[in-house]
N, C-alpha and C. Protein backbone atom coordinates (compact mmCIF):
# COMPACT_ATOMS: atom_id res chain seq x y z
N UNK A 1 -1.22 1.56 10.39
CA UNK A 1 0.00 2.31 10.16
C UNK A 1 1.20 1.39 9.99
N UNK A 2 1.63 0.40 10.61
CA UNK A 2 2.42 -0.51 10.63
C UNK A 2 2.37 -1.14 9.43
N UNK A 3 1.30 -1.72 8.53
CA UNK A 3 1.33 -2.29 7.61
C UNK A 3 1.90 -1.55 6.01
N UNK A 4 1.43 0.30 6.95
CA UNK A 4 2.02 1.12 5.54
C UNK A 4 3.79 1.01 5.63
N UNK A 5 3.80 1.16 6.76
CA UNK A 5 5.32 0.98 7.10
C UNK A 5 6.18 0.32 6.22
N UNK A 6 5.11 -1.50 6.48
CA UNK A 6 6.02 -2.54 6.02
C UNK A 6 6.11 -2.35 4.96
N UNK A 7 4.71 -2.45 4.44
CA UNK A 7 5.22 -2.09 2.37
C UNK A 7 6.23 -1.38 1.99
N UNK A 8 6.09 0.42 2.35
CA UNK A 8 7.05 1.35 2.61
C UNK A 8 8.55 0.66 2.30
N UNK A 9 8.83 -0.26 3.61
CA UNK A 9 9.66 -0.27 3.62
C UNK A 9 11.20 -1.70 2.17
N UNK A 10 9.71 -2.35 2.38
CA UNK A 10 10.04 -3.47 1.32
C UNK A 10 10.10 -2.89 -0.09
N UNK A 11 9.31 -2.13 -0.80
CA UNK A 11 9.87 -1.31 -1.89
C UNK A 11 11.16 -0.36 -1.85
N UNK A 12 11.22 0.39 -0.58
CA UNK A 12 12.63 0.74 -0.18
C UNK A 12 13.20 -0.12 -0.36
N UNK A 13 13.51 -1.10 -0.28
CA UNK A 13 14.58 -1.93 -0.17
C UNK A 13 14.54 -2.13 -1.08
N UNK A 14 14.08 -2.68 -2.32
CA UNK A 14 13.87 -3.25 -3.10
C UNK A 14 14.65 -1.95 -4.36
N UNK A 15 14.53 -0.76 -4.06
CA UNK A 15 15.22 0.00 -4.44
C UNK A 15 16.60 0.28 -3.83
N UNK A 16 16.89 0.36 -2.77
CA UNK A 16 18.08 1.17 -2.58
C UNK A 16 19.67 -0.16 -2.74
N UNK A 17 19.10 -1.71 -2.36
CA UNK A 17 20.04 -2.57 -2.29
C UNK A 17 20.70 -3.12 -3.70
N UNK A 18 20.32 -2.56 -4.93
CA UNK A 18 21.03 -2.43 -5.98
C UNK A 18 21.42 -1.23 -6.17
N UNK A 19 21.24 -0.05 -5.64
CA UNK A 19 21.52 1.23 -6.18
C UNK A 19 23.26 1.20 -5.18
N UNK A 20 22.93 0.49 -3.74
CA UNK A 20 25.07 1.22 -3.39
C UNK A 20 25.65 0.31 -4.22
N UNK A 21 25.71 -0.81 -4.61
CA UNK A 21 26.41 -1.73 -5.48
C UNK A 21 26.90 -0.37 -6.80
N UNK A 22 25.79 -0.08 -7.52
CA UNK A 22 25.69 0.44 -8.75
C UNK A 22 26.75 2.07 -8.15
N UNK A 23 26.74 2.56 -7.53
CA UNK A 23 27.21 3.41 -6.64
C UNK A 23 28.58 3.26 -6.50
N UNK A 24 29.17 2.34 -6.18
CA UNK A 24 30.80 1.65 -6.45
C UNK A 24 31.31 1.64 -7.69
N UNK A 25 30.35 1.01 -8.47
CA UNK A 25 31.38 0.79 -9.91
C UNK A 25 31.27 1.72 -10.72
N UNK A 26 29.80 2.96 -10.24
CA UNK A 26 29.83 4.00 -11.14
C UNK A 26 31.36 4.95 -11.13
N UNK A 27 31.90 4.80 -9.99
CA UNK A 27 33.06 5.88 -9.90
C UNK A 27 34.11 5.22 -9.02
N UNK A 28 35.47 5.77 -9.70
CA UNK A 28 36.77 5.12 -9.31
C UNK A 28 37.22 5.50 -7.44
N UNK A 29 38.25 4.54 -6.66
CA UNK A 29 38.33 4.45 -5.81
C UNK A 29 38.70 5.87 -5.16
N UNK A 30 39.60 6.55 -5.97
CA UNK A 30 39.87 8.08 -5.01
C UNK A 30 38.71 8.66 -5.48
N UNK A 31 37.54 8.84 -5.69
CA UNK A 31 36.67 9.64 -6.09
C UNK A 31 35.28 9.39 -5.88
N UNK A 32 35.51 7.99 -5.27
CA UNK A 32 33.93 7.59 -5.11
C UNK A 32 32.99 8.18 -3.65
N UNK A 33 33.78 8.22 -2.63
CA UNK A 33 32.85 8.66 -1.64
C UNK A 33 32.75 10.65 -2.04
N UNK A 34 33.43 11.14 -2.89
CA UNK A 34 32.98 12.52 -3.31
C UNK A 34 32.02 12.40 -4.54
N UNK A 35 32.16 11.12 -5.31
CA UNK A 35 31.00 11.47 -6.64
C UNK A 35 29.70 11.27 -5.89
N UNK A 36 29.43 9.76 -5.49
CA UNK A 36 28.41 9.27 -4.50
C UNK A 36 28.00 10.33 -3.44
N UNK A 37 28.53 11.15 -2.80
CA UNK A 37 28.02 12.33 -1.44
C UNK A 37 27.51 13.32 -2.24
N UNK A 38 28.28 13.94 -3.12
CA UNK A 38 28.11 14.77 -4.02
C UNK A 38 26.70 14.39 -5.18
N UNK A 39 26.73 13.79 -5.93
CA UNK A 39 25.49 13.04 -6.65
C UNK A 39 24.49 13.22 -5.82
N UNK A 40 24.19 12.07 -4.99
CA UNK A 40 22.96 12.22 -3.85
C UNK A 40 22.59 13.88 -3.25
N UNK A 41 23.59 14.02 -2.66
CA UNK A 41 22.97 15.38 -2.08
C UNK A 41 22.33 16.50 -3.15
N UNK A 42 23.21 16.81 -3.91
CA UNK A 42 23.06 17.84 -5.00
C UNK A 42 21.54 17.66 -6.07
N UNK A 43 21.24 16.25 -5.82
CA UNK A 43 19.89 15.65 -6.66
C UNK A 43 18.96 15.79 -5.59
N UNK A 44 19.38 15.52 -3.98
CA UNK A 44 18.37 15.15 -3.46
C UNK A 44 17.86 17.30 -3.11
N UNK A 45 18.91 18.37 -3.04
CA UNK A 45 18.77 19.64 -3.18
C UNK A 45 17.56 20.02 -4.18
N UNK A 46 18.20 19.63 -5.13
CA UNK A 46 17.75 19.99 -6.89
C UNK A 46 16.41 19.78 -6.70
N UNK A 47 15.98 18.49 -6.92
CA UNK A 47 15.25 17.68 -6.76
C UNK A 47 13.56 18.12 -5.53
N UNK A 48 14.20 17.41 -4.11
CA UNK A 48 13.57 17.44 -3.05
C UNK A 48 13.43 18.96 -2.89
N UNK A 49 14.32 19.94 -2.78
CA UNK A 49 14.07 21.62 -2.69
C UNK A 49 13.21 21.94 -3.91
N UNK A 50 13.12 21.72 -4.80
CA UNK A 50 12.23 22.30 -5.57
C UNK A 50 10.78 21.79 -5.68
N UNK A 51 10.88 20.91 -5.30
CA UNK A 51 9.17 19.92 -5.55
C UNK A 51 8.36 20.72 -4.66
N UNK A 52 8.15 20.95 -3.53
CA UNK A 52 6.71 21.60 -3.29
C UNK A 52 6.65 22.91 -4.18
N UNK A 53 7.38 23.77 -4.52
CA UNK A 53 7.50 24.78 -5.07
C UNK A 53 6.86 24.57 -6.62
N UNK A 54 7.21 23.25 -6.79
CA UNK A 54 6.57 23.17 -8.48
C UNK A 54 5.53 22.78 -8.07
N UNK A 55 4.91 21.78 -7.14
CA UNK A 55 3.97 20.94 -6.92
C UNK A 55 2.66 22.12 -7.11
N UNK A 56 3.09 23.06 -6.29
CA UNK A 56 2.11 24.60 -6.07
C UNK A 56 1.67 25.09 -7.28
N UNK A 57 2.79 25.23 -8.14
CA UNK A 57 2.80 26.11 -9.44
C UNK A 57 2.23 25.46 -10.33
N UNK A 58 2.26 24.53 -9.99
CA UNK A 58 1.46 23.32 -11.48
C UNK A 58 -0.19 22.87 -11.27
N UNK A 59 -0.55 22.99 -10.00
CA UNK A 59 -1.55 23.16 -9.41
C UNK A 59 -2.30 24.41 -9.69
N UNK A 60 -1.12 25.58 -9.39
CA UNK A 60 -2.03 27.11 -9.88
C UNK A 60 -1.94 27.30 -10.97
N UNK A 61 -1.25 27.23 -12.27
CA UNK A 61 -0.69 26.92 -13.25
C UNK A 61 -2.44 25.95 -14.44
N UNK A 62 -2.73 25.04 -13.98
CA UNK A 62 -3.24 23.97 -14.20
C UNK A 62 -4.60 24.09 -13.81
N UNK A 63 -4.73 24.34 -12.25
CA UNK A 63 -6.17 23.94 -12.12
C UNK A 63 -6.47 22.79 -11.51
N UNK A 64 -5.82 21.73 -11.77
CA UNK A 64 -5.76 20.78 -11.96
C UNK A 64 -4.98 20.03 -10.33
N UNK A 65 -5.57 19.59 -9.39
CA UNK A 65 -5.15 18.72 -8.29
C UNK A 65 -4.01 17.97 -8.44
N UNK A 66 -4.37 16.85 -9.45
CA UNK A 66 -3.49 15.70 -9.99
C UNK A 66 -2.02 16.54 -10.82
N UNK A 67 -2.09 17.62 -11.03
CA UNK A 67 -0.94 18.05 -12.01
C UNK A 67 0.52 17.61 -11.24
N UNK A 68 0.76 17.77 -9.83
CA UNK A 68 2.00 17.09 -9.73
C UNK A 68 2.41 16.00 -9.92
N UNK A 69 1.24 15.28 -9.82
CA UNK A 69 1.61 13.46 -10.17
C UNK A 69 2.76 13.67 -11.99
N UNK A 70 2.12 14.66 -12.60
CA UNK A 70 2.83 14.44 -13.99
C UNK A 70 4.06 14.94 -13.73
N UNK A 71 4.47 15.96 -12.81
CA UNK A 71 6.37 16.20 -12.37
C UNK A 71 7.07 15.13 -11.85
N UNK A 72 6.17 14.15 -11.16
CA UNK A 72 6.71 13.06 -10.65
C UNK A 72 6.98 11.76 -11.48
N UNK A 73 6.08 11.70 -13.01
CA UNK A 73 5.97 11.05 -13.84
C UNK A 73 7.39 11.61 -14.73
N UNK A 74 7.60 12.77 -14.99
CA UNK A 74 8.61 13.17 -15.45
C UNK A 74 9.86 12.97 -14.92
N UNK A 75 10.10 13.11 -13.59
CA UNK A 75 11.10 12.94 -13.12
C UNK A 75 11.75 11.26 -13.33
N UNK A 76 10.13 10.07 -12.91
CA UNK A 76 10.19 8.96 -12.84
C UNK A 76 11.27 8.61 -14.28
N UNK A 77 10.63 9.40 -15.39
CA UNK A 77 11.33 9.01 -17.03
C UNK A 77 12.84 9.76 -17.02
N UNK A 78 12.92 10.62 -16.47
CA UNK A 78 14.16 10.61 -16.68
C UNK A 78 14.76 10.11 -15.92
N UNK A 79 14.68 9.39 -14.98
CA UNK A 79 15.54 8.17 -13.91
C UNK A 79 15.69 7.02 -15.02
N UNK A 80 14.30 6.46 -15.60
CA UNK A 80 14.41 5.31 -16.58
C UNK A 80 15.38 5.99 -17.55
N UNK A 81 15.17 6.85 -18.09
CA UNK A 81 16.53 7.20 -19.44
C UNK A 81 18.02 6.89 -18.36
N UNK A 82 18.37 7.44 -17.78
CA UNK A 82 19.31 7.56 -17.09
C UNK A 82 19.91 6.49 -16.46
N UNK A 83 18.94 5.58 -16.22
CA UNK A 83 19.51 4.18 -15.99
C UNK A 83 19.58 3.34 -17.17
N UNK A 84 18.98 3.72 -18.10
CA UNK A 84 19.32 2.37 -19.38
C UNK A 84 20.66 3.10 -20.03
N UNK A 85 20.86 4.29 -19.84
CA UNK A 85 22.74 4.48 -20.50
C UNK A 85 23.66 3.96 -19.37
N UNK A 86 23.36 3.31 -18.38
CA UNK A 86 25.05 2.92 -17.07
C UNK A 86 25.13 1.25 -18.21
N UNK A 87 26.13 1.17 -18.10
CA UNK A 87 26.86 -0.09 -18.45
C UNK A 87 27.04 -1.00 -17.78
N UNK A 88 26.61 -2.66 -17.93
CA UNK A 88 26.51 -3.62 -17.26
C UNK A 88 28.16 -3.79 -16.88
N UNK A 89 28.68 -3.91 -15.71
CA UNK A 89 30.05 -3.65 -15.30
C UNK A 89 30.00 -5.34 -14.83
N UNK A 90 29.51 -6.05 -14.67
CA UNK A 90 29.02 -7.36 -13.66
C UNK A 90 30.64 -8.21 -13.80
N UNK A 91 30.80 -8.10 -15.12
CA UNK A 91 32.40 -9.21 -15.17
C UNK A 91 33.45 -8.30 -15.34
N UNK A 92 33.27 -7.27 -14.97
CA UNK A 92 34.92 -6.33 -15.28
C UNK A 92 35.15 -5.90 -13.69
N UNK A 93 36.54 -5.68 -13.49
CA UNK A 93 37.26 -5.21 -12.11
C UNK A 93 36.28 -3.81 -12.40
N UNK A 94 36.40 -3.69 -10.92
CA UNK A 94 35.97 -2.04 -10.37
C UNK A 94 37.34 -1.19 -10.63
N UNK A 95 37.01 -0.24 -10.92
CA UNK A 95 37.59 0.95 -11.31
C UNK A 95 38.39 1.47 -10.40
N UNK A 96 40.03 1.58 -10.25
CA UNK A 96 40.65 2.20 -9.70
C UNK A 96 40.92 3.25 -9.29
């Protein structure tokens, strides 16, 4: 169990310690701890509230065991679309 942990946790990281950086420069200083609270929650609602509900339906739907892996494959692609439109900000001031 410990060892699932560690992995667990090293891909976590490996995700989340570029995402608050990216999190700052996406949105200006009076607005960032409401875009950022707002964003997260409302995706993690959207998102996390609906998945067992599809997970079920695509399963009864399908037949098919593996069918949620493909909502999760979907979701995965539209994260990749969604991250290749943010703009490399690296040499410009953060947003006021």
């Amino acid at each position: 169990m410990g060892l699932v942990y560690l992995v667990y946790m090293i891909f976590n990281g490996v995700v989340q310690v570029p995402a608050f950086p990216l999190f700052t420069e996406l949105f200006g200083r009076n607005v960032r701890y409401s875009g950022v609270a707002l964003g997260f929650n409302i995706g993690t609602i959207v998102a996390g509230g609906t998945a067992p509900y599809f997970a079920a339906q695509l399963v009864e739907w399908t037949g098919s065991d593996i069918a949620p892996a493909y909502w999760v494959v979907a979701v995965c692609l539209i994260g990749l679309v969604t991250i290749s439109t943010i703009k490399e900000t690296g040499k410009k001031a953060l947003p006021a």
